[in-house]
C-alpha atoms as a PDB file:
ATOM      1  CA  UNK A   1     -88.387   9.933  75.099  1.00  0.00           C
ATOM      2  CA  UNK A   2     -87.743   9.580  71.257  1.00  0.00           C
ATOM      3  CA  UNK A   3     -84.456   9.368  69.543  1.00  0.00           C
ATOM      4  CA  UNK A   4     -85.050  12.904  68.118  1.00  0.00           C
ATOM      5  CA  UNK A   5     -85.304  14.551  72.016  1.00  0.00           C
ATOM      6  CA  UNK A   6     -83.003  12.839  73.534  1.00  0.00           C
ATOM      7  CA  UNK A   7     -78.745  14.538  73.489  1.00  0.00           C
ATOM      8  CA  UNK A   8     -77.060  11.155  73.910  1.00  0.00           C
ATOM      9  CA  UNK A   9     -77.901   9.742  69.992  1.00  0.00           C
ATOM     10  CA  UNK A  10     -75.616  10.775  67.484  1.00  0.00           C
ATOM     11  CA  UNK A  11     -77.072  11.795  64.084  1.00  0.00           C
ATOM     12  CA  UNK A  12     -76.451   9.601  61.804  1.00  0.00           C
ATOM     13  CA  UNK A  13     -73.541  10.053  58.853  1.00  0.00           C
ATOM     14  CA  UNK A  14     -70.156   9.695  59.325  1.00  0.00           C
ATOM     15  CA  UNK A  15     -67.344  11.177  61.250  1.00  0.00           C
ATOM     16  CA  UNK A  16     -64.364  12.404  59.999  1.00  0.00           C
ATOM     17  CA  UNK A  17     -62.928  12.835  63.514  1.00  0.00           C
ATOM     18  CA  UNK A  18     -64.047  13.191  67.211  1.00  0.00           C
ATOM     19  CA  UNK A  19     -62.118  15.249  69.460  1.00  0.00           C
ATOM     20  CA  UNK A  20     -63.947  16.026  73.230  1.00  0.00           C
ATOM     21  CA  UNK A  21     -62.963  19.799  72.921  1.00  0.00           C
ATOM     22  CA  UNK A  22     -62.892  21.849  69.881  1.00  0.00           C
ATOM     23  CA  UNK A  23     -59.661  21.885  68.539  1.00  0.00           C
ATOM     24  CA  UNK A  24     -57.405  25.020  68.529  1.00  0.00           C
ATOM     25  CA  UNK A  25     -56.087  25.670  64.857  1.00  0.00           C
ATOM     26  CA  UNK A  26     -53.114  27.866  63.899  1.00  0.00           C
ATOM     27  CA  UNK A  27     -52.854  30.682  61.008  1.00  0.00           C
ATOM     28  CA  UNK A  28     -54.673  28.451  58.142  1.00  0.00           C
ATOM     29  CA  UNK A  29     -54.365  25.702  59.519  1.00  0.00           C
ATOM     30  CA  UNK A  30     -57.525  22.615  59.499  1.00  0.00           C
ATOM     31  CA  UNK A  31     -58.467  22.062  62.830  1.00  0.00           C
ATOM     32  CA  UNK A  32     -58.007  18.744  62.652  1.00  0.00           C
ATOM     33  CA  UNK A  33     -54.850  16.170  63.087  1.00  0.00           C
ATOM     34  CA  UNK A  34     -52.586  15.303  60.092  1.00  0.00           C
ATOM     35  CA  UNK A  35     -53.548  11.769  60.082  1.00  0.00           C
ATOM     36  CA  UNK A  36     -49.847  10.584  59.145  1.00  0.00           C
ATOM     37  CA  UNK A  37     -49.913   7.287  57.359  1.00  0.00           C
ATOM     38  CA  UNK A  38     -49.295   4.205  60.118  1.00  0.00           C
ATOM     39  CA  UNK A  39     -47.019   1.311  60.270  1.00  0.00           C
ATOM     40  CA  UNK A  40     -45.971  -1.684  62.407  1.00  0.00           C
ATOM     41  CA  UNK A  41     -42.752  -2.327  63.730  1.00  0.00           C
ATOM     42  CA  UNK A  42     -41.323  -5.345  61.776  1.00  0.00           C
ATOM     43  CA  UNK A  43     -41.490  -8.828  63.915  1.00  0.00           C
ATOM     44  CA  UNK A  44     -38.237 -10.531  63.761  1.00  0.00           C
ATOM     45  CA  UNK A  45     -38.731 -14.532  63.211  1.00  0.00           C
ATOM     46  CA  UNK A  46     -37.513 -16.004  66.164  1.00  0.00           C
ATOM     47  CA  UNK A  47     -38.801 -19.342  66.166  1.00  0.00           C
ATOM     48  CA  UNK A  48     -35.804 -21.311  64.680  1.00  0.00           C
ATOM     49  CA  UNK A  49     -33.436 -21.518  67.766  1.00  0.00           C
ATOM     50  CA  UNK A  50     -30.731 -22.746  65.739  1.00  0.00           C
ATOM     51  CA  UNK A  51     -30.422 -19.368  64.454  1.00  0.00           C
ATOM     52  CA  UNK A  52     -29.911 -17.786  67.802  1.00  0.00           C
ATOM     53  CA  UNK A  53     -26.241 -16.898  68.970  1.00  0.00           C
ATOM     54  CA  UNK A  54     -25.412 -16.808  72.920  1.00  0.00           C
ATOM     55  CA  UNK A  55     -23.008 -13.662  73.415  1.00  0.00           C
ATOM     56  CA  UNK A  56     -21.751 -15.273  76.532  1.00  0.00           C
ATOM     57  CA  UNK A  57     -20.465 -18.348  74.316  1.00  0.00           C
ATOM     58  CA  UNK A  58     -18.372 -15.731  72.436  1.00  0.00           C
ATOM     59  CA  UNK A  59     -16.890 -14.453  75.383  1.00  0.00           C
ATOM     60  CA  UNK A  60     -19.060 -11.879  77.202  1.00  0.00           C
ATOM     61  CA  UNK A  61     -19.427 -11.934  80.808  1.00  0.00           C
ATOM     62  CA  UNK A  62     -22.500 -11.203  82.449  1.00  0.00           C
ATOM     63  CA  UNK A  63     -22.233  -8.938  85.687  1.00  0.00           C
ATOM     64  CA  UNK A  64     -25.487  -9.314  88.175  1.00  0.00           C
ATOM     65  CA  UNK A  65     -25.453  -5.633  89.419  1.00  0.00           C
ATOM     66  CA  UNK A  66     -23.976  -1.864  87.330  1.00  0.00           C
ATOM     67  CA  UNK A  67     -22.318  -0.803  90.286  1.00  0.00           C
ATOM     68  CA  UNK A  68     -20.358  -4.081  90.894  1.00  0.00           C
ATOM     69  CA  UNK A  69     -18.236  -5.084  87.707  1.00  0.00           C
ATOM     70  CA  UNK A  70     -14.969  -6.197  87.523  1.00  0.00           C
ATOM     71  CA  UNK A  71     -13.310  -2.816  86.242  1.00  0.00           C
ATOM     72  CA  UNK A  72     -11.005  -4.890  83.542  1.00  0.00           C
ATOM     73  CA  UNK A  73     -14.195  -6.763  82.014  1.00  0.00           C
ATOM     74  CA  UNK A  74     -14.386  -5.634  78.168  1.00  0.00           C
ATOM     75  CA  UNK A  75     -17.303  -7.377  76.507  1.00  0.00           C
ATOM     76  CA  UNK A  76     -16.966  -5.634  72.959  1.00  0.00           C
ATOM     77  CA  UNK A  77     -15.775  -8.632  71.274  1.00  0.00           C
ATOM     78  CA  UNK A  78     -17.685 -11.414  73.048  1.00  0.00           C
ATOM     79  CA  UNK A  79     -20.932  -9.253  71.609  1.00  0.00           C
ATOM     80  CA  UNK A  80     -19.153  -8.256  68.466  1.00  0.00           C
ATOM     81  CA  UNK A  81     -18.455 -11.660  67.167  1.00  0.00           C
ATOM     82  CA  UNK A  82     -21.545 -12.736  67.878  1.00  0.00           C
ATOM     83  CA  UNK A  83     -23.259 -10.410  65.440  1.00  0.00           C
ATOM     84  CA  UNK A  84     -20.921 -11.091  62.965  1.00  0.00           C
ATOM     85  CA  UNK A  85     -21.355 -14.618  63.605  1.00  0.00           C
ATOM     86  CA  UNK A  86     -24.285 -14.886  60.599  1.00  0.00           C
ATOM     87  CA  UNK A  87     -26.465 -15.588  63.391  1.00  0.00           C
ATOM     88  CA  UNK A  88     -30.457 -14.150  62.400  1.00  0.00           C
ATOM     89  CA  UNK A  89     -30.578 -13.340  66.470  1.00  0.00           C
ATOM     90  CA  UNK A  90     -28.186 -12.678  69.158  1.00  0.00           C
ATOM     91  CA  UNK A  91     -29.180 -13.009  72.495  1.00  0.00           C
ATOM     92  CA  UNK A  92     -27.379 -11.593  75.607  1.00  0.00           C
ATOM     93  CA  UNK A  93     -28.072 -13.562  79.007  1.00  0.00           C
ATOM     94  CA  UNK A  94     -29.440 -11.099  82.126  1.00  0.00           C
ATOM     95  CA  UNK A  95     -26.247  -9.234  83.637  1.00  0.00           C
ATOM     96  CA  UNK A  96     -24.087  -6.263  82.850  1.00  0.00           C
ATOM     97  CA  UNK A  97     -21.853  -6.392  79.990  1.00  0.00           C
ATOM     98  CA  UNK A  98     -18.861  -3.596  79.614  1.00  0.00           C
ATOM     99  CA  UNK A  99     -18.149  -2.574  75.992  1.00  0.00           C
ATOM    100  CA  UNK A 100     -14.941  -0.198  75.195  1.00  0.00           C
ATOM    101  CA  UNK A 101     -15.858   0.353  71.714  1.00  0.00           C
ATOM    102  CA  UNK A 102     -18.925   0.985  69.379  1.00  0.00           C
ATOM    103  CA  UNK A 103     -21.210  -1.985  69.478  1.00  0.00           C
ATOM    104  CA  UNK A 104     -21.917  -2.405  65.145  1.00  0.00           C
ATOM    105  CA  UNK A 105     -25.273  -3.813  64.427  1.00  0.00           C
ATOM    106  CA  UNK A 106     -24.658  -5.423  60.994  1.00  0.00           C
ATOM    107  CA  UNK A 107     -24.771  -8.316  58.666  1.00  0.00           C
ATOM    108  CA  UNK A 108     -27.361 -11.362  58.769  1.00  0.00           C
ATOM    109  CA  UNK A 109     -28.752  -9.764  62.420  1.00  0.00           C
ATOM    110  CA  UNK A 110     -32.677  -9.396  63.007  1.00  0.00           C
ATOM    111  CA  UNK A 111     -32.573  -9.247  66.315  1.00  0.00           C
ATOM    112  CA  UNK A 112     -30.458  -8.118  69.521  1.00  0.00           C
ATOM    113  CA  UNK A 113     -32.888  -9.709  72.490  1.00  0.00           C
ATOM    114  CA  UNK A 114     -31.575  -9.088  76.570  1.00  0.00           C
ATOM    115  CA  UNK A 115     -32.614 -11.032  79.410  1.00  0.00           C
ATOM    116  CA  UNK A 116     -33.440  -7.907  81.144  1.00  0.00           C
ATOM    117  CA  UNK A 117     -29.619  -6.884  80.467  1.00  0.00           C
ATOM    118  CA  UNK A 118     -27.710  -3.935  80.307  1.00  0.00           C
ATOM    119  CA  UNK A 119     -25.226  -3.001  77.735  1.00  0.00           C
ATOM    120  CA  UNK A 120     -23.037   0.506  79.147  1.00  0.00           C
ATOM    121  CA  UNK A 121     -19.099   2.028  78.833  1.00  0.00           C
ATOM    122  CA  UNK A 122     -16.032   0.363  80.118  1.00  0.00           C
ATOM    123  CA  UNK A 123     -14.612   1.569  83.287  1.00  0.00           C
ATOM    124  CA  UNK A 124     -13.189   4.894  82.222  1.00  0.00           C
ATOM    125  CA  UNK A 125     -14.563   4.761  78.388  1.00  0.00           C
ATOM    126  CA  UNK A 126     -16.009   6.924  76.470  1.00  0.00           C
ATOM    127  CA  UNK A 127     -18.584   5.116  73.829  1.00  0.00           C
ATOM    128  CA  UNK A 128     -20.371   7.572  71.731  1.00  0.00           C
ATOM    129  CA  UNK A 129     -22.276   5.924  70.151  1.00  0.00           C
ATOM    130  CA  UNK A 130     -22.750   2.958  72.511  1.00  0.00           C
ATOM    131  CA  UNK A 131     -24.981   0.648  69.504  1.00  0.00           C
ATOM    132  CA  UNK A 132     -24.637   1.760  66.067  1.00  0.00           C
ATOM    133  CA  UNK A 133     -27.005   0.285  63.656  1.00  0.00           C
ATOM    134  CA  UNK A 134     -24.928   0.357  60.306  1.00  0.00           C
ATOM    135  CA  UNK A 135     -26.703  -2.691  57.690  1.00  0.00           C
ATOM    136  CA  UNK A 136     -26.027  -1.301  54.170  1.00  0.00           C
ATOM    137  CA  UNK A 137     -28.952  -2.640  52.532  1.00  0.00           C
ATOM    138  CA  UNK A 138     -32.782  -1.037  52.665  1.00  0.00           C
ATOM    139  CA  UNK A 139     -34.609  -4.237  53.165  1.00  0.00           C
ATOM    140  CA  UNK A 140     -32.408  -5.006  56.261  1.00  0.00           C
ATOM    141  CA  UNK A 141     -34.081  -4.524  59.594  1.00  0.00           C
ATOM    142  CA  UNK A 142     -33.130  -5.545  63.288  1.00  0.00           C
ATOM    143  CA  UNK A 143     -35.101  -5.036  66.023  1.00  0.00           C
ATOM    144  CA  UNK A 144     -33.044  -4.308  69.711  1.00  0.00           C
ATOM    145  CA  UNK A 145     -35.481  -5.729  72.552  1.00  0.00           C
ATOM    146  CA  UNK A 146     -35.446  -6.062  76.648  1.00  0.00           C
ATOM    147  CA  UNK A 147     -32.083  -4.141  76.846  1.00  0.00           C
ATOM    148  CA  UNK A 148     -30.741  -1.015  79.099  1.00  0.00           C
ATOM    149  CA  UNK A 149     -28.616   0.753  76.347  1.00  0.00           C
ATOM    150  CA  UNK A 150     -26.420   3.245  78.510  1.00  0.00           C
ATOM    151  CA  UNK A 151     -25.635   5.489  75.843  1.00  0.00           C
ATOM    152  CA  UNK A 152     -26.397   6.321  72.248  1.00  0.00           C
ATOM    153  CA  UNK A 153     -28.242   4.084  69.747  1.00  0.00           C
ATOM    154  CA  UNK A 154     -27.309   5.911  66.144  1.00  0.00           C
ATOM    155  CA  UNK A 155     -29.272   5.228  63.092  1.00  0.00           C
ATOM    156  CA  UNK A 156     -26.754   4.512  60.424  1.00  0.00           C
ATOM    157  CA  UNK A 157     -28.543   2.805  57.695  1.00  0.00           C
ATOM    158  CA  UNK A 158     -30.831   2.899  54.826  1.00  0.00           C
ATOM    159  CA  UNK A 159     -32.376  -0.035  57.076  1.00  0.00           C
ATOM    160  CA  UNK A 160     -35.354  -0.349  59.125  1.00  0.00           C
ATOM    161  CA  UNK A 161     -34.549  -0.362  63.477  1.00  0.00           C
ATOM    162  CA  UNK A 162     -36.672  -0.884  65.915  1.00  0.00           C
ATOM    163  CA  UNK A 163     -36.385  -0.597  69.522  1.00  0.00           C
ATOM    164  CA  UNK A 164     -39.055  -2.281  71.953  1.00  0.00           C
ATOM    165  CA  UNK A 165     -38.933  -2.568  75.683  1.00  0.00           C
ATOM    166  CA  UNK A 166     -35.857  -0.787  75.919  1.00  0.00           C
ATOM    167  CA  UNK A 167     -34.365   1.723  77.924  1.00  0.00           C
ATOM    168  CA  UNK A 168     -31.338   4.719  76.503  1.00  0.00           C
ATOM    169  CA  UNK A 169     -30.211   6.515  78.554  1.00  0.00           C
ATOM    170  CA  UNK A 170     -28.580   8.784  75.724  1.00  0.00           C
ATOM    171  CA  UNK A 171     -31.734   8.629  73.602  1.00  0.00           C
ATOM    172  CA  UNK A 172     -31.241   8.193  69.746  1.00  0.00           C
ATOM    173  CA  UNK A 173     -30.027  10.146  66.390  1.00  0.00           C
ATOM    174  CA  UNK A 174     -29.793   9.528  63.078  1.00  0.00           C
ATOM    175  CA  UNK A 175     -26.759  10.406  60.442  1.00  0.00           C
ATOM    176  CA  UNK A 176     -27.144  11.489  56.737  1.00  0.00           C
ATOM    177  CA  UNK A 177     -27.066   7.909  55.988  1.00  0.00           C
ATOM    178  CA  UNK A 178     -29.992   7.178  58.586  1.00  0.00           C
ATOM    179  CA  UNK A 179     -33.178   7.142  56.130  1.00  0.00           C
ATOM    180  CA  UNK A 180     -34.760   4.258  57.204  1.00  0.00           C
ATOM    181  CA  UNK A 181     -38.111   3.672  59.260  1.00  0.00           C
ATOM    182  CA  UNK A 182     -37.752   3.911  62.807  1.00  0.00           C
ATOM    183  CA  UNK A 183     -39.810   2.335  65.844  1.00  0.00           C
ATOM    184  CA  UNK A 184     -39.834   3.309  69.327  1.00  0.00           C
ATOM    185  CA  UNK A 185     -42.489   1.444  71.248  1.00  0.00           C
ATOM    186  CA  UNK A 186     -42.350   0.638  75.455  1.00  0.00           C
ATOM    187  CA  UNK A 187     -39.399   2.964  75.211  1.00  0.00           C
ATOM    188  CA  UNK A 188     -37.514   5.167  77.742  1.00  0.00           C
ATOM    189  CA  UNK A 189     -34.944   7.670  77.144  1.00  0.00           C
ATOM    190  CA  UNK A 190     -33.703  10.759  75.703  1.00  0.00           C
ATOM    191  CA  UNK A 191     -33.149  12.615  74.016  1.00  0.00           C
ATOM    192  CA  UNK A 192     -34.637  11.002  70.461  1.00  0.00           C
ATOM    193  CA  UNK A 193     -33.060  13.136  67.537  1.00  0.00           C
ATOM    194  CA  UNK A 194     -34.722  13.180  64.439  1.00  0.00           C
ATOM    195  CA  UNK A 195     -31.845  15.076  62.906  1.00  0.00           C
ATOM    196  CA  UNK A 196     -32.365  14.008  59.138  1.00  0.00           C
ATOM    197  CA  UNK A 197     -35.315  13.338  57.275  1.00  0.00           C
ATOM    198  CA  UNK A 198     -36.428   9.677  58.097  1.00  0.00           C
ATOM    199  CA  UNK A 199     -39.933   8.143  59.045  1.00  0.00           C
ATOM    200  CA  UNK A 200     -40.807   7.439  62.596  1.00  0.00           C
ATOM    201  CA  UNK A 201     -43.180   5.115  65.038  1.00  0.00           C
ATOM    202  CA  UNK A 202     -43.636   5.951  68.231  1.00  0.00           C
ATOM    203  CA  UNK A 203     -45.969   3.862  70.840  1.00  0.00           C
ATOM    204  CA  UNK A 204     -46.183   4.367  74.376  1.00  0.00           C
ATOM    205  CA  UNK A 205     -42.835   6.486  75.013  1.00  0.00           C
ATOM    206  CA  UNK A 206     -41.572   8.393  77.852  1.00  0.00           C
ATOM    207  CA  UNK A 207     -38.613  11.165  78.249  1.00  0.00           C
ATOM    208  CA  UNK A 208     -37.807  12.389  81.586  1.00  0.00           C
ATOM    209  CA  UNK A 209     -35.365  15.751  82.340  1.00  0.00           C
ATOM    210  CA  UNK A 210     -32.774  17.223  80.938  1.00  0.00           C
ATOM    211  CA  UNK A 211     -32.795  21.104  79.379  1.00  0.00           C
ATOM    212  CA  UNK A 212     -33.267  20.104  75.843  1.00  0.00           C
ATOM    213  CA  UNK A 213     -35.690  19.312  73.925  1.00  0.00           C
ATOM    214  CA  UNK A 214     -36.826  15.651  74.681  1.00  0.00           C
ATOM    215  CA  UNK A 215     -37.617  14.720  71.235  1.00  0.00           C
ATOM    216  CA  UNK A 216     -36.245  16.549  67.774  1.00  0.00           C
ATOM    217  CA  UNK A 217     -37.691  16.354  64.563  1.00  0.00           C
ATOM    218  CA  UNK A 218     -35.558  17.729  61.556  1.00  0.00           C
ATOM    219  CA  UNK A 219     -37.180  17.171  58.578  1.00  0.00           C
ATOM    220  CA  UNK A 220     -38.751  13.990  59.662  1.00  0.00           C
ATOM    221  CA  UNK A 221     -42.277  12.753  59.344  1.00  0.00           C
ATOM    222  CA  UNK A 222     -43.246  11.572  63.193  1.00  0.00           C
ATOM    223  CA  UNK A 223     -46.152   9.489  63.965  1.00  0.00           C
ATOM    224  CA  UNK A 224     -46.824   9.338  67.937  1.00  0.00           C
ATOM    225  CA  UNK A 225     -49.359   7.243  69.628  1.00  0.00           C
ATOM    226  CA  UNK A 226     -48.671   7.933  73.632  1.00  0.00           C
ATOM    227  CA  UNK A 227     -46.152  10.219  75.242  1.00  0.00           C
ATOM    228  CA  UNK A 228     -45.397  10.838  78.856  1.00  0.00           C
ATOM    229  CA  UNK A 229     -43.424  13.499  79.967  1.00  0.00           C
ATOM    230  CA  UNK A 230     -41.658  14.655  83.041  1.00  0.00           C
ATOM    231  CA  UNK A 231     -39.586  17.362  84.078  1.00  0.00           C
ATOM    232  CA  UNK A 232     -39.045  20.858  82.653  1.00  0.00           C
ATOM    233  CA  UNK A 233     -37.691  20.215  79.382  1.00  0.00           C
ATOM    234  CA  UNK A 234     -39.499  21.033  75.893  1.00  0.00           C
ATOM    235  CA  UNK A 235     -41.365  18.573  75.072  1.00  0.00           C
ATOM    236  CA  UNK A 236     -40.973  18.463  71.297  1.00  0.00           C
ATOM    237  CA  UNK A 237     -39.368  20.665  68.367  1.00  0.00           C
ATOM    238  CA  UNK A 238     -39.729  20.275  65.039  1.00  0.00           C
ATOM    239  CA  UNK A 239     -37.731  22.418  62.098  1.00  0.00           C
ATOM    240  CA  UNK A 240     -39.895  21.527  59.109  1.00  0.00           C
ATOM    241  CA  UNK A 241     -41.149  17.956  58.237  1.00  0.00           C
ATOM    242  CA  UNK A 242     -44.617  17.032  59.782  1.00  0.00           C
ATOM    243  CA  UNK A 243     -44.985  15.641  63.730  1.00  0.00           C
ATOM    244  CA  UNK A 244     -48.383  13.965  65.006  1.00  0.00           C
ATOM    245  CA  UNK A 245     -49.241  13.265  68.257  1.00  0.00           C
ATOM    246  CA  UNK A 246     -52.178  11.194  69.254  1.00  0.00           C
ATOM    247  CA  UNK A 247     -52.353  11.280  73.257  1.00  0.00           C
ATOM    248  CA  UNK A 248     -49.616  12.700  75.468  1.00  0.00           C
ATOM    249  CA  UNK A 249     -49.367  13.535  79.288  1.00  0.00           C
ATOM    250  CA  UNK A 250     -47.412  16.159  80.298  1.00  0.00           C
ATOM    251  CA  UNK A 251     -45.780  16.534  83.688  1.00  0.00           C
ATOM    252  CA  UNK A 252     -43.712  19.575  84.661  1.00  0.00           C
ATOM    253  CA  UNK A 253     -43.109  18.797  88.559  1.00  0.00           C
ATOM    254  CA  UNK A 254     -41.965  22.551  89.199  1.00  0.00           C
ATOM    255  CA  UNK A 255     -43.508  26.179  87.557  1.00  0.00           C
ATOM    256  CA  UNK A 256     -42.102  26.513  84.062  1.00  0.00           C
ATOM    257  CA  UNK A 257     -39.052  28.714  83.019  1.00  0.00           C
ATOM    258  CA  UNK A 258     -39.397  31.926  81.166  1.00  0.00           C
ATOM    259  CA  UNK A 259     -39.149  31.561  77.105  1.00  0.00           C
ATOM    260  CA  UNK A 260     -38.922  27.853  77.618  1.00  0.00           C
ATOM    261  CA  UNK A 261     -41.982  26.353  75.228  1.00  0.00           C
ATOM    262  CA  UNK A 262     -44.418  22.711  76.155  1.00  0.00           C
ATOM    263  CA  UNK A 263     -43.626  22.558  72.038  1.00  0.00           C
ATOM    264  CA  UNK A 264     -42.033  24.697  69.511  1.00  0.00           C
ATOM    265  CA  UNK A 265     -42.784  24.485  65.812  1.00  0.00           C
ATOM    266  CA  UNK A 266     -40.618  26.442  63.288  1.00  0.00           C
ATOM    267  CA  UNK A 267     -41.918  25.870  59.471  1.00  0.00           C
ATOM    268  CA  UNK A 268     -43.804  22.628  60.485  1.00  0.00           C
ATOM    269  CA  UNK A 269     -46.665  20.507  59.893  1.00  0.00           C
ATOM    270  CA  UNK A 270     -47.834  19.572  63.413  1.00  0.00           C
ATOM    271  CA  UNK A 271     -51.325  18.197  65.260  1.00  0.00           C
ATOM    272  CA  UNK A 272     -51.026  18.081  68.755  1.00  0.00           C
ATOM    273  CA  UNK A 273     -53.236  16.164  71.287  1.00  0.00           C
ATOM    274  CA  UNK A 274     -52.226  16.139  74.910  1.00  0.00           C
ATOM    275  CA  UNK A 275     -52.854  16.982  78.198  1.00  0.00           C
ATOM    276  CA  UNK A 276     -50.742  18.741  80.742  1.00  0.00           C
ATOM    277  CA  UNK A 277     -50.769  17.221  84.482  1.00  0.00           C
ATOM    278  CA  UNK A 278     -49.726  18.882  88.165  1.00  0.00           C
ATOM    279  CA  UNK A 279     -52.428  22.185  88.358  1.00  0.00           C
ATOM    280  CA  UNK A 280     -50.784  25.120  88.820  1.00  0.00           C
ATOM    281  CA  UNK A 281     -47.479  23.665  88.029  1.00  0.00           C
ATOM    282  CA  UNK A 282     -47.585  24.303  84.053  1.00  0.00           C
ATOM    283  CA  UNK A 283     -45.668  25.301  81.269  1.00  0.00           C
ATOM    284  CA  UNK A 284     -45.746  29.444  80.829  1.00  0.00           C
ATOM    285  CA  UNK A 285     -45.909  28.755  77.503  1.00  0.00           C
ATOM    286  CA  UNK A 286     -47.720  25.949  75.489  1.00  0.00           C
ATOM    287  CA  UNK A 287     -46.480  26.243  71.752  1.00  0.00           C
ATOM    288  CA  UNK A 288     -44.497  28.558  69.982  1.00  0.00           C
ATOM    289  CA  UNK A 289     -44.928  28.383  66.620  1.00  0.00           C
ATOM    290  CA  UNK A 290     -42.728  30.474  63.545  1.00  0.00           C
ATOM    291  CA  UNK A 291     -44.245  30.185  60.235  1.00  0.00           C
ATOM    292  CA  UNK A 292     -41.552  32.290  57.722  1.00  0.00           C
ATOM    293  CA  UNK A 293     -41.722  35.442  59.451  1.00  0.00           C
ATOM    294  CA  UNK A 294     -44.987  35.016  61.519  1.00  0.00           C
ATOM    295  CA  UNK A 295     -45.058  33.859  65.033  1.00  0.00           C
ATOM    296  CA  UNK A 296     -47.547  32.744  67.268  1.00  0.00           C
ATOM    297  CA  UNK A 297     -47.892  31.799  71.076  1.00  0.00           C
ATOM    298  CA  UNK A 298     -50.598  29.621  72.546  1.00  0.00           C
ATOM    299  CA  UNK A 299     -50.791  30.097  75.987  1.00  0.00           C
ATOM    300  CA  UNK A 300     -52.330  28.101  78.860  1.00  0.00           C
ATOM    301  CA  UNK A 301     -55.416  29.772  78.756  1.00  0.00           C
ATOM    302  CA  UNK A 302     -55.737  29.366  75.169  1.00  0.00           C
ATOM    303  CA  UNK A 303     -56.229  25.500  75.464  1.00  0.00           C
ATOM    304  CA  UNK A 304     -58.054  23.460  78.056  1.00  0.00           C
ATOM    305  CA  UNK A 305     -56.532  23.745  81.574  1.00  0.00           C
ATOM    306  CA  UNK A 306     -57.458  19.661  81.647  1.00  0.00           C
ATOM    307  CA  UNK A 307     -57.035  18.168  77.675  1.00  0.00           C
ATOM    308  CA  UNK A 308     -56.876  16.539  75.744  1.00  0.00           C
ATOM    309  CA  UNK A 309     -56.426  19.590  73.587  1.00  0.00           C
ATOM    310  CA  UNK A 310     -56.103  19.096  69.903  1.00  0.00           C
ATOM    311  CA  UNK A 311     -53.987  21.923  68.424  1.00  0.00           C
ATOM    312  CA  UNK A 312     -52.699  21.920  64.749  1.00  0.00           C
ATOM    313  CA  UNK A 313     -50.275  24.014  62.745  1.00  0.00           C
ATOM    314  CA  UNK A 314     -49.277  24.309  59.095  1.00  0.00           C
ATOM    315  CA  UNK A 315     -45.504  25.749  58.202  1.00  0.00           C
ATOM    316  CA  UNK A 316     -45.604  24.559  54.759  1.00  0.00           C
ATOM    317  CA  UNK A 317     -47.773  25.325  51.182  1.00  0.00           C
ATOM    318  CA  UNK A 318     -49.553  22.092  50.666  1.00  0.00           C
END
């Protein structure tokens, strides 16, 4: 057969954008995905080892197991110190290490690297936040890498963090003072709380349980490329700012709860692509979406039962 008869040969031209279903597009919304500007995660230089600080030489103690600690270890100022040491990266030996206080992510630090190591509370403390990243200056940027954070990571900086190959158990929020970028990439853990207008990264995350929502966007501009879900919880809300998803799998496990939403978008810019997983185990509802005083519900039904579905949304004039 010739070109012309046979389906598989695209016409020639360009494309603007392929999706494998046609796309589901709210009020006047294009049915197409925001195409939010993309950035890398900035690569610490770790290649002079002079500049590396041991926290262990500072006085933190390594523990093998969580369960197993000495109940009187406090590692705060072993790990403390050695961030304010001026050293460029700080590097925490595999084991356990018990903090009573706010770890501060400051100074000359560009990276906090574990060993496949856990940083979590004090027998009997209470450590909210757990890490707080707090540089003052906007070209500062650390990057916290191979670590179990059992508790908060807070954004306190005009700086740029980054978390890779790490796992929060409390998720992550930003203050007022939080405006700098954000990366999440190999990441566990929620809930992550957009809660003031910042940009975000996100590759190859997953949030697991809970009743809240497992990710928040406030005002933010979110860029996310691979999301994995699990449990009952929303999946994502956004309150104004714009949210992009490129690619996400979404696993109930049980039959979804009355008035409880996949997404919910209230005066947002949004493009969604995803997928839900477990047949007959779904979400009631897929999106619910308030636009001033307009609101709109898209329903299983109204998407494909097996994605990805592309579904976009405008809450703002542009």
């Amino acid at each position: 057969m010739g070109k012309e008869a046979n389906p598989k040969f695209v016409p020639a031209g360009a494309i603007g954008e392929f999706a494998s279903h046609a796309p589901v597009a709210i009020g006047d919304a294009p049915p197409e995905s925001l195409r939010l500007p993309i950035k890398r995660a900035p690569e610490p230089d770790l290649s002079d080892s002079t500049a590396w600080a041991n926290a262990v030489q500072f006085g933190a103690t390594p523990h093998n197991t969580v369960s197993k600690v000495d109940p009187t270890t406090d590692d705060t100022d072993g790990i403390q110190w050695a961030i304010d040491s001026g050293a460029a990266v700080v590097y925490l030996p595999n084991g356990t290490y018990r903090v009573s206080r706010t770890i501060v992510v400051r100074g000359n630090v560009r990276a906090i690297i574990g060993m496949q190591s856990a940083i979590a509370p004090a027998e009997g403390a209470t450590v909210d936040p757990l890490v707080r990243f707090a540089a003052d200056e906007p070209t500062s940027a650390c990057t916290l890498e191979q670590l179990w954070i059992e508790g908060t990571i807070e954004h306190d900086s005009p700086g740029t963090l980054a978390s890779k190959r790490l796992d929060m158990t409390r998720g992550y929020r930003n203050t007022p003072r939080g405006t700098g970028d954000a990366f999440f990439e190999d990441t566990i853990g929620r809930p992550i709380r957009i809660l003031h207008p910042q940009n975000a990264w996100m590759r190859q995350v997953n949030c697991e349980f809970g009743k809240d929502p497992l990710i928040e966007n406030h005002g933010g501009t979110l860029w996310v490329l691979g999301y994995t879900t699990e449990g009952e919880s929303p999946v994502i809300r956004a309150v104004g700012g714009q949210t992009e998803v490129l690619g996400s799998l979404i696993y109930p496990l049980h039959q979804g709860t009355p008035g409880v939403p996949m997404f919910s978008f209230e005066d947002a810019d949004f493009s969604l692509n995803y997928a839900p997983n477990g047949g007959r185990v779904r979400f009631l509802v897929d999106l619910i979406v308030t636009e001033g005083a307009r609101r709109h519900e898209i329903l299983p039904g109204d998407v494909p039962h097996r994605g990805p579905a592309l579904v976009s949304g405008r809450g703002r004039d542009q």
